[in-house]
Every structure is written in structure tokens, then in C-alpha cells.
PDB file of N, CA and C in Angstrom:
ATOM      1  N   UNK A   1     112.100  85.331  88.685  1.00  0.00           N
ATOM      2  CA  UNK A   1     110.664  85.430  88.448  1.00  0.00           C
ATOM      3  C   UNK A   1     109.930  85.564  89.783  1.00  0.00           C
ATOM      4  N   UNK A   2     108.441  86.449  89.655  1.00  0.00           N
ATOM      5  CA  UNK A   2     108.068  86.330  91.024  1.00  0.00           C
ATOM      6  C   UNK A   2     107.089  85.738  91.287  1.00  0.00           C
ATOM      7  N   UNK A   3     106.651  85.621  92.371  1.00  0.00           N
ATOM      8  CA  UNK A   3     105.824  84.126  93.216  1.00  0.00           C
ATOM      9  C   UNK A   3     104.681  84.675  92.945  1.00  0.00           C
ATOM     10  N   UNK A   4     103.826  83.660  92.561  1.00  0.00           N
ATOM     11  CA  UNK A   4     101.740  84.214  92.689  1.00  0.00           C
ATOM     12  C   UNK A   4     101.599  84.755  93.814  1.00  0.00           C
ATOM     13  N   UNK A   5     101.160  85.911  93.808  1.00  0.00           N
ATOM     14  CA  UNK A   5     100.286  86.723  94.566  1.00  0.00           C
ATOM     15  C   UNK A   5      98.725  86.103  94.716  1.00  0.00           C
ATOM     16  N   UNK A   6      98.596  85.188  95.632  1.00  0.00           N
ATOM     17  CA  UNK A   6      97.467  84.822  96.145  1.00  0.00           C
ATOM     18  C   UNK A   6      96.330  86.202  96.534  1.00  0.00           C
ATOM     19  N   UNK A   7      96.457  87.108  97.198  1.00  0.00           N
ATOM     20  CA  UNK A   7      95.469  88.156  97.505  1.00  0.00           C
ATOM     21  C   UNK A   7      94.971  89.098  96.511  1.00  0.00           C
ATOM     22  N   UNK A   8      96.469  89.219  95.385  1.00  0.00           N
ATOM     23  CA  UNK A   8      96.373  90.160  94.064  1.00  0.00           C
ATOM     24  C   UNK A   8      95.349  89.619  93.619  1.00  0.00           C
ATOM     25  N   UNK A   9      95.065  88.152  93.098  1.00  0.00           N
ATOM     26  CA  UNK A   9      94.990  87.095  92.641  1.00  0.00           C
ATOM     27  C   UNK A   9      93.081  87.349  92.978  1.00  0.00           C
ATOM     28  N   UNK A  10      92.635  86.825  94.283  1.00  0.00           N
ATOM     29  CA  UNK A  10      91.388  87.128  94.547  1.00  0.00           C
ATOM     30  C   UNK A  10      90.734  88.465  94.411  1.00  0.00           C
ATOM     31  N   UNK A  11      91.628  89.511  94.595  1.00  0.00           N
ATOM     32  CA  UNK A  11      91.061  90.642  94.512  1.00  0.00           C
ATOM     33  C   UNK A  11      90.900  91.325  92.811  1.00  0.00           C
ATOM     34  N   UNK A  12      91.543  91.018  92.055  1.00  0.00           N
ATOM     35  CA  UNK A  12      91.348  91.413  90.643  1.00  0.00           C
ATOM     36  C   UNK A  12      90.293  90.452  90.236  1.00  0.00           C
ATOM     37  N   UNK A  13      89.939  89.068  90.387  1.00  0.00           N
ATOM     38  CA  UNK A  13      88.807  88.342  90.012  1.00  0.00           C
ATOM     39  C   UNK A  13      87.663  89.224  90.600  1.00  0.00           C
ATOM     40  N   UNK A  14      87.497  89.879  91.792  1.00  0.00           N
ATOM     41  CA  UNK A  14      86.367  90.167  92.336  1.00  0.00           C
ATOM     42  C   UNK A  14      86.278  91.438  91.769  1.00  0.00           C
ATOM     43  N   UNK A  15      87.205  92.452  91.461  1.00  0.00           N
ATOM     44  CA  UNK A  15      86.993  93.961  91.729  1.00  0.00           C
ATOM     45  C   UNK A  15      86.358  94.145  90.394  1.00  0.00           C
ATOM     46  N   UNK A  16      85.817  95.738  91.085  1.00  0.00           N
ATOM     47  CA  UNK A  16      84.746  96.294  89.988  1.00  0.00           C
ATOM     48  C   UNK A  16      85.401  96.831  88.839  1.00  0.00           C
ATOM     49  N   UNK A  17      84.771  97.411  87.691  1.00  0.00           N
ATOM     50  CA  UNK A  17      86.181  97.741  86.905  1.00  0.00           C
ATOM     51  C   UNK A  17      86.589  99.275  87.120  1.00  0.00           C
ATOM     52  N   UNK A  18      85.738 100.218  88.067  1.00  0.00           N
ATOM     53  CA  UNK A  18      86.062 101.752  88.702  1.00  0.00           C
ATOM     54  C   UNK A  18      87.664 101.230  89.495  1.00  0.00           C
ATOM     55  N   UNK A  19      87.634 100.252  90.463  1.00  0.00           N
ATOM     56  CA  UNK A  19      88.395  99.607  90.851  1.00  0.00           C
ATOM     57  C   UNK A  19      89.483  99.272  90.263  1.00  0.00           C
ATOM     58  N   UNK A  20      89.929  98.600  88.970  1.00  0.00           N
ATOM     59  CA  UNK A  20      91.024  98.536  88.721  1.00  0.00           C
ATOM     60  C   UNK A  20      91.543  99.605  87.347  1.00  0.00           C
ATOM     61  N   UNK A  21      90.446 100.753  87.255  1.00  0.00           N
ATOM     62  CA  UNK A  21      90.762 101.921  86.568  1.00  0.00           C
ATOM     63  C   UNK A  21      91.530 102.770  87.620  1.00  0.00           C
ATOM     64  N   UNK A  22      91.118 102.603  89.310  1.00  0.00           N
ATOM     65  CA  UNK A  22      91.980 103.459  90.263  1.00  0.00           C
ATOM     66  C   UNK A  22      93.455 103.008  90.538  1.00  0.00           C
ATOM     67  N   UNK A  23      93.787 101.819  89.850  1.00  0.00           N
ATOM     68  CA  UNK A  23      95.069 101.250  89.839  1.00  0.00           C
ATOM     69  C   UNK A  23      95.714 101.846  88.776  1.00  0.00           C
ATOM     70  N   UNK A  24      95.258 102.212  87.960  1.00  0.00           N
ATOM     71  CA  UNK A  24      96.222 102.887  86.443  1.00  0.00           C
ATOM     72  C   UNK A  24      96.981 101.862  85.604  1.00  0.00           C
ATOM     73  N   UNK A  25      96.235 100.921  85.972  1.00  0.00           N
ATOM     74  CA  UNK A  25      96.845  99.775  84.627  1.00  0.00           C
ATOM     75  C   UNK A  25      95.515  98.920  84.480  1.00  0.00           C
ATOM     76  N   UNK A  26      95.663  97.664  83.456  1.00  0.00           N
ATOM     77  CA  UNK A  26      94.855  97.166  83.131  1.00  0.00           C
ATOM     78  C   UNK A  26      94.556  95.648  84.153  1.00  0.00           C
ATOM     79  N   UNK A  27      93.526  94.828  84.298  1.00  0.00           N
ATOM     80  CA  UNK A  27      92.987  93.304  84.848  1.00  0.00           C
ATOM     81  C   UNK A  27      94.180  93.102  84.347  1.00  0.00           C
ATOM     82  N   UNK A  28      94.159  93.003  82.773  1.00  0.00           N
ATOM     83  CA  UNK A  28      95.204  91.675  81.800  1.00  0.00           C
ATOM     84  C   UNK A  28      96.175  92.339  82.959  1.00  0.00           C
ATOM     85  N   UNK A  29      97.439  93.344  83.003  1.00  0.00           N
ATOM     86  CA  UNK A  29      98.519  93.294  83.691  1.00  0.00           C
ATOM     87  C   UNK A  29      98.451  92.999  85.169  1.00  0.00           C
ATOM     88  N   UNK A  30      97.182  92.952  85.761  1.00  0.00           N
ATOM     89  CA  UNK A  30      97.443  92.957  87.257  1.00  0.00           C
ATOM     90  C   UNK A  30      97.447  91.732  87.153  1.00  0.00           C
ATOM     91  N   UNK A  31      96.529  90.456  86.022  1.00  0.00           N
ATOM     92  CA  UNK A  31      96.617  89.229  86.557  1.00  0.00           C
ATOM     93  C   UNK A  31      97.943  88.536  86.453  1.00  0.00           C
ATOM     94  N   UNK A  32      98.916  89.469  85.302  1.00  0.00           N
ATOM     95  CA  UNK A  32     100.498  88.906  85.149  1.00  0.00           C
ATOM     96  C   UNK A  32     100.877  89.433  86.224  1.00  0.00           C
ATOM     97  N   UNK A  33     100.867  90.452  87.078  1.00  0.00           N
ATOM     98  CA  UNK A  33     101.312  90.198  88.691  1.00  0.00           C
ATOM     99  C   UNK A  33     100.974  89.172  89.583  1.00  0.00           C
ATOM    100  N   UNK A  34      99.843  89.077  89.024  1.00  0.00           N
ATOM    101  CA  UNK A  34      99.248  88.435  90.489  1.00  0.00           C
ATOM    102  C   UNK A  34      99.625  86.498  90.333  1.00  0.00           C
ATOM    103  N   UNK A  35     100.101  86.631  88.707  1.00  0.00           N
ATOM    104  CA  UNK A  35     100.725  85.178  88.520  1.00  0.00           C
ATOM    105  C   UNK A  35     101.976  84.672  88.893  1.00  0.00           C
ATOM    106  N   UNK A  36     102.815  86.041  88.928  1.00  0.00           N
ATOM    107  CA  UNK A  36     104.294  85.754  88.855  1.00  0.00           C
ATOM    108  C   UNK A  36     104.880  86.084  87.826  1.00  0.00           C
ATOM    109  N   UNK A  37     104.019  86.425  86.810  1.00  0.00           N
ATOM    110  CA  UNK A  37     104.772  86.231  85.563  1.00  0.00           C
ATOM    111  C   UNK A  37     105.414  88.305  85.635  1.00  0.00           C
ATOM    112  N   UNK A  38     105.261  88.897  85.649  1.00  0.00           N
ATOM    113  CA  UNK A  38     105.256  90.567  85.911  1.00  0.00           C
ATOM    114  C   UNK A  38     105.766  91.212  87.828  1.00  0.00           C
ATOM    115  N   UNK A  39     106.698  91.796  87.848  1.00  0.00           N
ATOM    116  CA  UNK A  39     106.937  92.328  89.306  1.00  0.00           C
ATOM    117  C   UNK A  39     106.297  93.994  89.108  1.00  0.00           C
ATOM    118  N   UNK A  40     105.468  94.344  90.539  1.00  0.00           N
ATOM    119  CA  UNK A  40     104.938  95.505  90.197  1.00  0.00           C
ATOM    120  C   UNK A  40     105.847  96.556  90.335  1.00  0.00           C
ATOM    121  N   UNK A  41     105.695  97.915  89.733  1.00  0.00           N
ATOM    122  CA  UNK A  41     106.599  98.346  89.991  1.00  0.00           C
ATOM    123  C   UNK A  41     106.286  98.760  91.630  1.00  0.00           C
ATOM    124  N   UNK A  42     107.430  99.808  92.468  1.00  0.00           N
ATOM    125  CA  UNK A  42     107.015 100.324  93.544  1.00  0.00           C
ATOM    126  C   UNK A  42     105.555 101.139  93.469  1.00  0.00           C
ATOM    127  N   UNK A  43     105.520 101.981  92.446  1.00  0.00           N
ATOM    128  CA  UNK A  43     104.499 103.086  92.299  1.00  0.00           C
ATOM    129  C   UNK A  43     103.464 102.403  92.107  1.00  0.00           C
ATOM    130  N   UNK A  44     103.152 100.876  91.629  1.00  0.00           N
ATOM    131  CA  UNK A  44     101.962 100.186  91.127  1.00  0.00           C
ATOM    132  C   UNK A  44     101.426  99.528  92.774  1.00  0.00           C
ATOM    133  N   UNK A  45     102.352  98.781  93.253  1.00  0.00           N
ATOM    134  CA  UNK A  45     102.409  98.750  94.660  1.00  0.00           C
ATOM    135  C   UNK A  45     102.191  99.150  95.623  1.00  0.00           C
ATOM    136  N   UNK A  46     102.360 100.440  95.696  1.00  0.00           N
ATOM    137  CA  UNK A  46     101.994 101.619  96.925  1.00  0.00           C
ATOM    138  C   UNK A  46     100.625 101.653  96.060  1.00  0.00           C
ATOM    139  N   UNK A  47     100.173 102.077  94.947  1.00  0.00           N
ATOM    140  CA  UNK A  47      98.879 102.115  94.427  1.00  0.00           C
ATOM    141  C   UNK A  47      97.763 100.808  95.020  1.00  0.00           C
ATOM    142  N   UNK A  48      98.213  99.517  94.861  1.00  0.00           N
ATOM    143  CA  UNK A  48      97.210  98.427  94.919  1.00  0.00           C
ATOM    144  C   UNK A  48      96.706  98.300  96.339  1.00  0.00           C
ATOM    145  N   UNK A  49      98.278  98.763  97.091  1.00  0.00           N
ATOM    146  CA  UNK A  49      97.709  98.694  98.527  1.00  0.00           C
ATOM    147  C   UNK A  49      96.277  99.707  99.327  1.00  0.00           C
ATOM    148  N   UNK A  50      96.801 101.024  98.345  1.00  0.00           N
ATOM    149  CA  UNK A  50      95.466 102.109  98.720  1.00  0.00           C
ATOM    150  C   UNK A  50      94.268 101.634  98.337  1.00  0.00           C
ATOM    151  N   UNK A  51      94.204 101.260  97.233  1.00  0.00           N
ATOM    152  CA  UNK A  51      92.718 100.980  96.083  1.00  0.00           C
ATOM    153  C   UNK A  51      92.160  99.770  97.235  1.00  0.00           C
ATOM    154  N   UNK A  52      92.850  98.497  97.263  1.00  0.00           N
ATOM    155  CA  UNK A  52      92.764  97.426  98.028  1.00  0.00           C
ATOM    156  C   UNK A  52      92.153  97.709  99.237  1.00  0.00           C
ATOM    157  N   UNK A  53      92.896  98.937  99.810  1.00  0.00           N
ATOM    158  CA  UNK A  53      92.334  99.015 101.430  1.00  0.00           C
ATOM    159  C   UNK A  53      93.355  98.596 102.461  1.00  0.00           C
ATOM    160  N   UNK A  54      94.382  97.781 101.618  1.00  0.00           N
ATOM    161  CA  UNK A  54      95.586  96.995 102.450  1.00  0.00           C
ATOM    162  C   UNK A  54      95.422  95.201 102.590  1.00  0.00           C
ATOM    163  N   UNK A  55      94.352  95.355 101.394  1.00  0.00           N
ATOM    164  CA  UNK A  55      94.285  93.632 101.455  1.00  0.00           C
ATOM    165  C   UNK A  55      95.456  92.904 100.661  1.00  0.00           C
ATOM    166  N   UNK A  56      96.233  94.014  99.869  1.00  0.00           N
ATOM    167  CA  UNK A  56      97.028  93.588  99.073  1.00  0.00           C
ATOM    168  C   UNK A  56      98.054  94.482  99.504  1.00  0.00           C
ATOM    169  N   UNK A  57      99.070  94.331  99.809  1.00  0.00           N
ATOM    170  CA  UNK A  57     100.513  95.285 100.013  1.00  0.00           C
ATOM    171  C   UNK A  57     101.658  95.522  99.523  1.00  0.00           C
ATOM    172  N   UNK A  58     101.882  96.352  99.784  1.00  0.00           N
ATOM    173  CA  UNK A  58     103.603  96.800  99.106  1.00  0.00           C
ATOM    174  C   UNK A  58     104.416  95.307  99.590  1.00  0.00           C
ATOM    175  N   UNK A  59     104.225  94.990 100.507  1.00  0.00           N
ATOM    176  CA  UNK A  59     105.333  93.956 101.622  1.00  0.00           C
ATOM    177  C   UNK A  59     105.173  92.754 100.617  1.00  0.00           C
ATOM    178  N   UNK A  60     104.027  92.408 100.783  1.00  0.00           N
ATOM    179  CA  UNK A  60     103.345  91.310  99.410  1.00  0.00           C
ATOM    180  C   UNK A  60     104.147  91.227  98.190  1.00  0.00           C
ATOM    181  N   UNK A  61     103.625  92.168  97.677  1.00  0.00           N
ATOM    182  CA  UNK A  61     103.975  92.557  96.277  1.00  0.00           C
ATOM    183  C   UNK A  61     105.814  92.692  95.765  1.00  0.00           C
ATOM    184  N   UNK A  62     106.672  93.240  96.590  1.00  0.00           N
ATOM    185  CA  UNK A  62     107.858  93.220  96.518  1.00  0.00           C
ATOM    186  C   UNK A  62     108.526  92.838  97.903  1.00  0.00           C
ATOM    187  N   UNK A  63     108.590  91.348  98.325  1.00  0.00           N
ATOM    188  CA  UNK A  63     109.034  91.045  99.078  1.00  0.00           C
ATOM    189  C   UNK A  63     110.378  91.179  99.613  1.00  0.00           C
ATOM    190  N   UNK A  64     111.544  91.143  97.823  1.00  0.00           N
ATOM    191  CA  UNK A  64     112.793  90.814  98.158  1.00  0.00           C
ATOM    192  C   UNK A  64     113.014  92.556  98.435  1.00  0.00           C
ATOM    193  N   UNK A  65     112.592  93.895  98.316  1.00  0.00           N
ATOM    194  CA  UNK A  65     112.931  95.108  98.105  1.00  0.00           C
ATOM    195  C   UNK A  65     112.087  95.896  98.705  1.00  0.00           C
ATOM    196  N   UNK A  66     111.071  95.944  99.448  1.00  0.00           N
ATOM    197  CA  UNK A  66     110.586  96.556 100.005  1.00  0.00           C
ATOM    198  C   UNK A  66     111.189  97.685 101.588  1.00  0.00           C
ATOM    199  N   UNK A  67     112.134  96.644 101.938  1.00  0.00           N
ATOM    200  CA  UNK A  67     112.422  97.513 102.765  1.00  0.00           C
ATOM    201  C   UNK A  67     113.666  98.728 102.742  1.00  0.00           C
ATOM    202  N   UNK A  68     113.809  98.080 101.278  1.00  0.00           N
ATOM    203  CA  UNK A  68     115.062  99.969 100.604  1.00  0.00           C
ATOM    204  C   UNK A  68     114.048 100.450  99.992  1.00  0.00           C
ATOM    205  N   UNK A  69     112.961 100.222  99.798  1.00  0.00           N
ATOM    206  CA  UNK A  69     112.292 100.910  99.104  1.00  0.00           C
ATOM    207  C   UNK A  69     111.470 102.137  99.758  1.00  0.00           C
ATOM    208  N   UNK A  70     110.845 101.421 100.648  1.00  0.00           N
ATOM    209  CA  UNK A  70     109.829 102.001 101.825  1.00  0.00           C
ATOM    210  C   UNK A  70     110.443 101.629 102.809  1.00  0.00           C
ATOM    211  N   UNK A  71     111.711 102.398 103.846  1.00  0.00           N
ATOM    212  CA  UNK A  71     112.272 102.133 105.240  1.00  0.00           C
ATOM    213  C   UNK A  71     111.278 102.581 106.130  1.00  0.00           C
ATOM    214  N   UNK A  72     110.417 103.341 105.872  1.00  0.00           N
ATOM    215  CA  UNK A  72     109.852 103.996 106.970  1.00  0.00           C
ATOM    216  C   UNK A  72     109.034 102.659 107.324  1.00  0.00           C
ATOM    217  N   UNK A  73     108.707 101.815 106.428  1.00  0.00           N
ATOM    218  CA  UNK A  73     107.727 100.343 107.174  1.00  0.00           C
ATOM    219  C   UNK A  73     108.049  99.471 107.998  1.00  0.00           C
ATOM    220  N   UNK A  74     109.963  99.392 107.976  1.00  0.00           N
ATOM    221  CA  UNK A  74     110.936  97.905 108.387  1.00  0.00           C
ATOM    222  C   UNK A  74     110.191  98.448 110.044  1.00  0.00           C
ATOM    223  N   UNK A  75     110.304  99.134 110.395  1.00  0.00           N
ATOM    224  CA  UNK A  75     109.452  99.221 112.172  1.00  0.00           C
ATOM    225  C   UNK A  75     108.007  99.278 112.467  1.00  0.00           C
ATOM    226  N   UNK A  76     107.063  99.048 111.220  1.00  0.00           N
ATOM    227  CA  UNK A  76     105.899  98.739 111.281  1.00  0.00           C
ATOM    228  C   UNK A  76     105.248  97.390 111.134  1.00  0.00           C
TER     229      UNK A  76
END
């Protein structure tokens, strides 16, 4: 199971709803990410980080897999 996303977490309470229509899923599913209860996929991930601005990240979001996922980041 995965860990609360503390930043997911503040940022879906605050965002507008243009905002989490640019994510392509719904509040209800981002807040089961942002609980633990749901892992995003990669594509939802690379998404939250753009919409977000980078307040929320791929690195965040899939901690244990991120770096087979996205190698080009492990040197960023």
C-alpha cells in the first residue's frame, strides 16, 4: 500500500476544479492517491507534476519506481 501524499493532499483541497479537470481524473481519485489508499499511475504522475507546477512530483508520487521509470531524472 502507498504512503499519504502530504503535497497531493494540500493541493487537491485547494485546487480549482479547471485544475483537477487538467489532471484527467476525478478530486474523489486524486484524494485515494493522496491517502495511500490508490498508486498513481506513471502517466497520472508525470500529469500532476505539470498541472501542479512541480509542487507535487513524479519522485513523490512513485517513490519505490521512479527511477526505471523516468532514468533521465536519477542525475537530476
Amino acid at each position: 500500500m502507498s504512503t499519504r501524499q502530504e503535497s497531493l493532499l494540500k493541493w487537491v483541497k485547494t485546487a480549482t476544479q479547471e485544475q483537477i479537470d487538467r489532471t484527467k481524473t476525478t478530486r474523489g481519485y486524486l484524494l485515494q492517491v493522496a491517502y495511500g489508499n490508490k498508486t498513481a499511475s506513471a502517466e497520472l504522475a508525470s500529469r500532476l507534476e505539470s498541472v501542479t507546477g512541480g509542487q507535487v512530483t513524479r519522485k513523490q508520487l512513485r517513490p519505490d519506481d521512479w527511477a526505471v521509470i523516468w532514468p533521465e531524472l536519477v542525475a537530476a
